[in-house]
Protein backbone atom coordinates (compact mmCIF):
# COMPACT_ATOMS: atom_id res chain seq x y z
CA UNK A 1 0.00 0.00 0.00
CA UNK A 2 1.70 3.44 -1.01
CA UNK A 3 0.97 6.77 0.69
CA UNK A 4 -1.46 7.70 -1.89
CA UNK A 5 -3.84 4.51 -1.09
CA UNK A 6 -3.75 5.29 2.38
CA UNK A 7 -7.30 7.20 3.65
CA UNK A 8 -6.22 8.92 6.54
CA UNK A 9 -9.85 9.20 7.83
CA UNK A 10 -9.77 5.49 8.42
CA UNK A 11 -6.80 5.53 10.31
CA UNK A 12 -6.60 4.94 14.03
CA UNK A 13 -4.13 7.03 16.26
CA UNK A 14 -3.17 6.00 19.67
CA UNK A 15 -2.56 9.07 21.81
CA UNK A 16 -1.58 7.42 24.75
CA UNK A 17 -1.17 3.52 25.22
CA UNK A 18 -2.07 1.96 28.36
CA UNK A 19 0.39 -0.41 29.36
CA UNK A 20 -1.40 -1.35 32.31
CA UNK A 21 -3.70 -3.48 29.57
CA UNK A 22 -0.19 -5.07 27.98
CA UNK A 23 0.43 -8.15 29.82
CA UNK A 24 3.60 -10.16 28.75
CA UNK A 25 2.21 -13.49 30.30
CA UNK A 26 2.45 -16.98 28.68
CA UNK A 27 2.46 -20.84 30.00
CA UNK A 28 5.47 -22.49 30.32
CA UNK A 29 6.85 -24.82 27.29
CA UNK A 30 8.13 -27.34 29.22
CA UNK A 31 11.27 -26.61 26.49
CA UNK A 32 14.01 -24.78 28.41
CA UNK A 33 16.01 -23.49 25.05
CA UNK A 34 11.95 -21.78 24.27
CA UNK A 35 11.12 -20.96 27.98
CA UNK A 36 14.35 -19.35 28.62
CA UNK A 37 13.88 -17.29 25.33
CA UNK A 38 10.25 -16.06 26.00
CA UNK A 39 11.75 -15.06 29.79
CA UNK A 40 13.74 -12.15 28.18
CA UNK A 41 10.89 -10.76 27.18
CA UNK A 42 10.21 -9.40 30.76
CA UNK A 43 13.00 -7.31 30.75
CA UNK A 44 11.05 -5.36 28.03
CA UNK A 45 8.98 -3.32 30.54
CA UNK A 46 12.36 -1.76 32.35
CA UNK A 47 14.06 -0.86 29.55
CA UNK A 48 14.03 2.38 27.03
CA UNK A 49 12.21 2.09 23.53
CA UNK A 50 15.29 2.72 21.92
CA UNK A 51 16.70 -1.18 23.43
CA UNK A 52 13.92 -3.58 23.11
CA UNK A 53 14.82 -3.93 19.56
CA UNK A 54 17.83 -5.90 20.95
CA UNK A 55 15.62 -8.53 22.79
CA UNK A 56 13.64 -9.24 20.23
CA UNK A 57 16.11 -9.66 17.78
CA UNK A 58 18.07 -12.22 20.62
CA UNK A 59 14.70 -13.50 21.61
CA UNK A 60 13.80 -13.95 17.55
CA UNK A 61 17.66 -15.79 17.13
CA UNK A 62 17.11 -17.96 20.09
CA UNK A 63 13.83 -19.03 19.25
CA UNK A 64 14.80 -19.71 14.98
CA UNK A 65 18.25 -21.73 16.70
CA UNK A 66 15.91 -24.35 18.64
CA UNK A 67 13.26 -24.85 15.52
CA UNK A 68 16.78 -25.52 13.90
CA UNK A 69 18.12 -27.68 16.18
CA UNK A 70 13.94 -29.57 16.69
CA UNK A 71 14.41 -29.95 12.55
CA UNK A 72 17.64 -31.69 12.72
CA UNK A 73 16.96 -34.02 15.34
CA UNK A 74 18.17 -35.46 18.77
C-alpha cells in the first residue's frame, strides 16, 4: 500500500497507550532453550524504547536456533 492509497480518515491514532492493559504473560513450554527465550521478554517493561529492539532480535535468534536444532533431530 503506497501513501497515496492510504485514507487517513480510516486511520486509528493511539494518543496514549495503556500499558497497564499489555500483559507479557504466557504458559510455560516445558522446552528450556523456548522458555528461557520467552523469559527475556520481561526485561522489556524496564528498559528504554530505543533497546527492546535488541531482545527481540536475541529472543527472535534464540527461538529460529531451537526450531533448527527440533528440525535436525536429537
Amino acid at each position: 500500500m503506497s501513501d497515496e492509497d492510504l485514507d487517513i480518515d480510516n486511520v486509528l491514532v493511539l494518543e496514549e497507550v495503556n500499558t497497564e492493559l499489555a500483559l507479557a504473560v504466557w504458559e510455560p513450554t516445558g522446552d528450556a532453550g523456548i522458555d528461557a527465550a520467552l523469559d527475556e521478554l520481561t526485561r522489556l517493561e524496564d528498559l528504554p524504547q530505543g533497546e527492546r529492539v535488541a531482545v527481540y532480535e536475541s529472543v527472535h535468534r534464540q527461538l529460529h536456533q531451537r526450531l533448527a536444532d527440533l528440525s535436525t533431530g536429537p
